[in-house]
C-alpha atoms as a PDB file:
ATOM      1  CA  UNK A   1       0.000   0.000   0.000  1.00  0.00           C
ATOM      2  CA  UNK A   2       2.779   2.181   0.819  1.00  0.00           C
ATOM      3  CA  UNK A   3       3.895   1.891  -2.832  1.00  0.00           C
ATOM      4  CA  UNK A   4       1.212   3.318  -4.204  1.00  0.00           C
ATOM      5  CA  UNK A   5       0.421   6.032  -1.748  1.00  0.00           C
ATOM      6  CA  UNK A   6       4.303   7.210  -2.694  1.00  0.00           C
ATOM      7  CA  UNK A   7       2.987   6.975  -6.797  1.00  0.00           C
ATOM      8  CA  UNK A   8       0.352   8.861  -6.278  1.00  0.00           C
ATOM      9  CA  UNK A   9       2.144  11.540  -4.037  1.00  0.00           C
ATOM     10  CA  UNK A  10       4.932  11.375  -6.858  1.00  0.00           C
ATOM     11  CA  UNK A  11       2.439  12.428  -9.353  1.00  0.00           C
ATOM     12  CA  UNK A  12       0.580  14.970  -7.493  1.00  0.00           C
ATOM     13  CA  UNK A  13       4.122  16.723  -6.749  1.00  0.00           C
ATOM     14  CA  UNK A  14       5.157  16.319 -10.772  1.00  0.00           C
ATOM     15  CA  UNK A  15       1.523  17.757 -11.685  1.00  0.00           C
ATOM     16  CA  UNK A  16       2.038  20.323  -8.584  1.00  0.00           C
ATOM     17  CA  UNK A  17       5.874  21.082  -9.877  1.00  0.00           C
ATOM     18  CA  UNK A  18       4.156  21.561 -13.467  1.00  0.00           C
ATOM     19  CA  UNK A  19       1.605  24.046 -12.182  1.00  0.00           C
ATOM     20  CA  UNK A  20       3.727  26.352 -10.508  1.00  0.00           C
ATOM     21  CA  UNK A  21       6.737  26.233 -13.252  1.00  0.00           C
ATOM     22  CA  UNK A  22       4.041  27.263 -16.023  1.00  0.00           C
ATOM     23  CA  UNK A  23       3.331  30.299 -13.617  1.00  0.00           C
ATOM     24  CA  UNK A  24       6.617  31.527 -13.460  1.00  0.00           C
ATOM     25  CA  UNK A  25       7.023  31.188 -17.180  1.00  0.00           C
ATOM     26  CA  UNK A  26       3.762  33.164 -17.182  1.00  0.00           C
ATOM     27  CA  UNK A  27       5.250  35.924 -14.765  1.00  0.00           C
ATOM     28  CA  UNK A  28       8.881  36.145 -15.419  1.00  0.00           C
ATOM     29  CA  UNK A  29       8.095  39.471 -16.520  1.00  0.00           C
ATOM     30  CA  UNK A  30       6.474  40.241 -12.675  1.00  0.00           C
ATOM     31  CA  UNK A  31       9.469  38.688 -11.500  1.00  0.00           C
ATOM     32  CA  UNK A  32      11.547  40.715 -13.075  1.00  0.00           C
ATOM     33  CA  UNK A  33       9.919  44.033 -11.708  1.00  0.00           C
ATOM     34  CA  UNK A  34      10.376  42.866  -8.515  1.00  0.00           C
ATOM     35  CA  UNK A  35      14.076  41.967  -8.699  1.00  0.00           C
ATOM     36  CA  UNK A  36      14.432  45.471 -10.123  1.00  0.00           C
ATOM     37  CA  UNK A  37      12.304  47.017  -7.169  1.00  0.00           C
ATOM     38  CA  UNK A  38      14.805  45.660  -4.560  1.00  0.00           C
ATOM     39  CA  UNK A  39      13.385  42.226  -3.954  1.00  0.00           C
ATOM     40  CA  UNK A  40      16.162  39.817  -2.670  1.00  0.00           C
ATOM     41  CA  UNK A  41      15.974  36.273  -4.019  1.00  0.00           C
ATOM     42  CA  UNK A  42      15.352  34.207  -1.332  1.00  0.00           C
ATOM     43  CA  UNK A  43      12.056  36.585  -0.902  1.00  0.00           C
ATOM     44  CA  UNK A  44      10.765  35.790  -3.990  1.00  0.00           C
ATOM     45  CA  UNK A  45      11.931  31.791  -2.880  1.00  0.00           C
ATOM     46  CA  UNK A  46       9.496  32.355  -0.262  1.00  0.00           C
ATOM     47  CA  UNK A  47       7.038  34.085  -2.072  1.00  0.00           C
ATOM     48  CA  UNK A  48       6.650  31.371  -4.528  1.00  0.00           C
ATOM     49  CA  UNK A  49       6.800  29.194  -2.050  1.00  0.00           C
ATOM     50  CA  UNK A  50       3.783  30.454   0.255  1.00  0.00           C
ATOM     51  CA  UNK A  51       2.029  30.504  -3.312  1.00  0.00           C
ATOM     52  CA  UNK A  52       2.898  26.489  -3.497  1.00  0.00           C
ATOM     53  CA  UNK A  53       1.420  25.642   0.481  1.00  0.00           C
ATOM     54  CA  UNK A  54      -1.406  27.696  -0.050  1.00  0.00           C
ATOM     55  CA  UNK A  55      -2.686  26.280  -3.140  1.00  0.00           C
ATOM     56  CA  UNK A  56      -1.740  22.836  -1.383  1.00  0.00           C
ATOM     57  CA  UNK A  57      -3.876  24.251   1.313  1.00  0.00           C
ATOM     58  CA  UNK A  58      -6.949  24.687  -0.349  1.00  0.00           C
ATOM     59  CA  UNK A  59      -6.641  21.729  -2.409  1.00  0.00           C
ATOM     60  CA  UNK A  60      -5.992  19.632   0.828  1.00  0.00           C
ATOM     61  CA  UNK A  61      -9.018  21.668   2.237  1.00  0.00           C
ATOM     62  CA  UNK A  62     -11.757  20.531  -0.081  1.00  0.00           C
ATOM     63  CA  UNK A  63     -10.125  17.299  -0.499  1.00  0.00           C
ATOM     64  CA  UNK A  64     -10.078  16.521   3.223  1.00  0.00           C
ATOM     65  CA  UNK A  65     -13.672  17.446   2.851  1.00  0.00           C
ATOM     66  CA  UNK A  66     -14.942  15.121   0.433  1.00  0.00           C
ATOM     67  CA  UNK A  67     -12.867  12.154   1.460  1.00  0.00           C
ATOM     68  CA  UNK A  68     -14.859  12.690   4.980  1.00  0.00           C
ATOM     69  CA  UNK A  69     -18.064  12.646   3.468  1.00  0.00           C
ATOM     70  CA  UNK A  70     -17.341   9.644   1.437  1.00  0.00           C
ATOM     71  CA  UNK A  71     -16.650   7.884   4.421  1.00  0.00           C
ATOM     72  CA  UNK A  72     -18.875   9.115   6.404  1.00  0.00           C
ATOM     73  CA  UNK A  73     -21.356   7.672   3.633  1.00  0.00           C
ATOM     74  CA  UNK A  74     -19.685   4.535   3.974  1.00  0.00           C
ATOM     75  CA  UNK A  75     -19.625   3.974   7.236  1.00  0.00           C
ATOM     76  CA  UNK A  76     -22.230   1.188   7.036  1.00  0.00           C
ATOM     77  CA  UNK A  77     -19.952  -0.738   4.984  1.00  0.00           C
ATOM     78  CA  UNK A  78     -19.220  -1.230   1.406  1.00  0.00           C
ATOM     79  CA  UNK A  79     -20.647  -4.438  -0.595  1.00  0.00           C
ATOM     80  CA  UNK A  80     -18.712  -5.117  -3.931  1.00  0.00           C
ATOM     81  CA  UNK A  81     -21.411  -5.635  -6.769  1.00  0.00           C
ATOM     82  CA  UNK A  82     -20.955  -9.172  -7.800  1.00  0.00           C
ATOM     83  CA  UNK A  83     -22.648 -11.945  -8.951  1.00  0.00           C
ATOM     84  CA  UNK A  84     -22.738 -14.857  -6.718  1.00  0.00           C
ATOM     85  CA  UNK A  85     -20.002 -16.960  -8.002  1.00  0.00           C
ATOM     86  CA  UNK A  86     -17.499 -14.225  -6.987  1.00  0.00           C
ATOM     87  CA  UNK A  87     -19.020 -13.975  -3.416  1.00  0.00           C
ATOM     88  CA  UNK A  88     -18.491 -17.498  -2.919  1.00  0.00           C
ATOM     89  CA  UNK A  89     -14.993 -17.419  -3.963  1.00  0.00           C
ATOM     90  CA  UNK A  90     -14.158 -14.547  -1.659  1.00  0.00           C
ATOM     91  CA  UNK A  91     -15.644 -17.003   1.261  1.00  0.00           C
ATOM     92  CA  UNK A  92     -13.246 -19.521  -0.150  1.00  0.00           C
ATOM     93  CA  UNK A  93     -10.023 -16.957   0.429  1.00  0.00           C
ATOM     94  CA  UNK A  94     -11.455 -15.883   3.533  1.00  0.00           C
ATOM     95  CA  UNK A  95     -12.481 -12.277   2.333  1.00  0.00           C
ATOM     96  CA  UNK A  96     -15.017 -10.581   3.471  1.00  0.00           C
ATOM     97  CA  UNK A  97     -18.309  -9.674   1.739  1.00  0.00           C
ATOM     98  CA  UNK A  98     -18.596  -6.477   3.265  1.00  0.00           C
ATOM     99  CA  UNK A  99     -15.801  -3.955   3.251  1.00  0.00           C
ATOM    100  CA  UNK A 100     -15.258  -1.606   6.426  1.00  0.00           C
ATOM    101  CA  UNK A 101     -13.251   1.407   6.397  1.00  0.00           C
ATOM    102  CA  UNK A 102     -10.788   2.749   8.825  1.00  0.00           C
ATOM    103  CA  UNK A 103      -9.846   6.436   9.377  1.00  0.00           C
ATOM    104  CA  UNK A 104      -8.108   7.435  12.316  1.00  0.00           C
ATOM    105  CA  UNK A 105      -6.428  11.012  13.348  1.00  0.00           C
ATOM    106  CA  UNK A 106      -2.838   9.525  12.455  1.00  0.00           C
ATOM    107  CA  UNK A 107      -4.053   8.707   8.990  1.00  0.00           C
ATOM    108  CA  UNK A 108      -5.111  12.115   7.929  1.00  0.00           C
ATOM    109  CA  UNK A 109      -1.999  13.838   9.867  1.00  0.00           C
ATOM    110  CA  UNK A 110       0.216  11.352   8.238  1.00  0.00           C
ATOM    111  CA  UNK A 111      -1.454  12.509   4.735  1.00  0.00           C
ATOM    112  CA  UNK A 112      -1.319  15.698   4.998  1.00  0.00           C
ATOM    113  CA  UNK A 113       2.266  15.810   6.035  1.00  0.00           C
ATOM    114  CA  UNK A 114       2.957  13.947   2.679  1.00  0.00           C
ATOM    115  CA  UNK A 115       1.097  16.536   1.374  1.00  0.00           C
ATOM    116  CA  UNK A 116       2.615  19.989   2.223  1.00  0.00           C
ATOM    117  CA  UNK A 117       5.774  17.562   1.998  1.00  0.00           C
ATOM    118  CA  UNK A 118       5.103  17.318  -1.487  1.00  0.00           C
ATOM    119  CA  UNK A 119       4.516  20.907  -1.659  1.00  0.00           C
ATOM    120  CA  UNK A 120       7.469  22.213  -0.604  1.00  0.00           C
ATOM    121  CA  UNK A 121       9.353  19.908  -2.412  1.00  0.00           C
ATOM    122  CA  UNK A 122       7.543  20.632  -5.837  1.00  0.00           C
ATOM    123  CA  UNK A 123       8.060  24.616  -5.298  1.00  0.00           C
ATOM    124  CA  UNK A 124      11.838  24.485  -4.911  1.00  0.00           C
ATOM    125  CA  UNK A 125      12.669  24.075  -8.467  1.00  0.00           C
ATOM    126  CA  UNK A 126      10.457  27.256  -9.573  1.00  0.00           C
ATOM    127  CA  UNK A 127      11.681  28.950  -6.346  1.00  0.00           C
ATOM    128  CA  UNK A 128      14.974  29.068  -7.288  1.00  0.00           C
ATOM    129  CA  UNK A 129      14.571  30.294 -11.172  1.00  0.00           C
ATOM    130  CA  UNK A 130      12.626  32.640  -9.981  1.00  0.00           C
ATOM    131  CA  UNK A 131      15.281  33.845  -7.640  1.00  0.00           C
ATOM    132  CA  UNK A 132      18.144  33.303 -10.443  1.00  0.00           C
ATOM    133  CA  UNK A 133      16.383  35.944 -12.996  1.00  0.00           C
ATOM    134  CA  UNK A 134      18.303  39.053 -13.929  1.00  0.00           C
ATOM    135  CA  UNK A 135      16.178  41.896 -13.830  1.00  0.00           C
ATOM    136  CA  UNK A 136      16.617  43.562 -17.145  1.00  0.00           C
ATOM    137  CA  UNK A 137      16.389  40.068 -18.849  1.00  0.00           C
ATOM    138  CA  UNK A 138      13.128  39.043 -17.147  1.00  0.00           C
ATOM    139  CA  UNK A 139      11.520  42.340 -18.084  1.00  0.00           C
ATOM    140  CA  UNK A 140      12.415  41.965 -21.472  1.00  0.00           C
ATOM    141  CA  UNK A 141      11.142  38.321 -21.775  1.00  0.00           C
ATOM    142  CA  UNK A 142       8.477  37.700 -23.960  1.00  0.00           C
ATOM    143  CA  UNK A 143       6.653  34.095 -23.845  1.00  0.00           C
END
């Protein structure tokens, strides 16, 4: 299970990483301005990356939401539909017919540790371009 949590933490952080590099290519000219204003590079590193944990933030909001309403739907249990033939071969393997979920407080601190994990470690590549750009250059750029 652990395997496939880390996939699909991988991909959310490539897709994340994605997001946030096509808005700096967007606003290199922004950039730019602020570099020539007198902003220091590792502000902007932390201004793209509060832009990073707070869309995470958000995203984890509503997401947090739905997964607890989806369980809290299926609290009763889940039955797969099957035909009978299957539900006597899961009594063969000892499965059960009826699937019961389990959410705990570790669970959703654990995830959303991974999360803002993820986060931060998606922003850092953008972070520091952004930081790198010369001034002139960056106002100059045109996409």
């Amino acid at each position: 299970m652990a395997v496939y949590v880390g996939f699909f933490f991988l991909l959310g952080g490539l897709i994340l990483l994605n997001a946030l590099y096509l808005s700096l290519v967007e606003r290199v000219r922004e950039f730019g301005l602020l570099h020539a204003l007198g902003l220091t590079g590792g502000r902007v590193v932390g201004l793209v990356l509060w832009e990073s944990l707070f869309l995470v933030g958000a995203a984890t909001l509503v997401g947090l939401g739905l997964g607890l309403l989806v369980h809290l739907e299926m609290a009763d249990g889940f039955r797969l539909p099957s035909p009978g033939w299957v539900l006597e071969q899961y009594r063969e393997f000892g499965l059960p017919e009826v699937l019961y979920g389990r959410l705990g407080a570790k669970e959703v601190l654990l995830t959303l540790g991974y999360a803002f994990g993820v986060a931060l470690l998606a922003a850092l590549w953008p972070a520091w371009v952004a930081s790198r750009l010369e001034a002139v250059e960056a106002m100059r750029y045109v996409p």
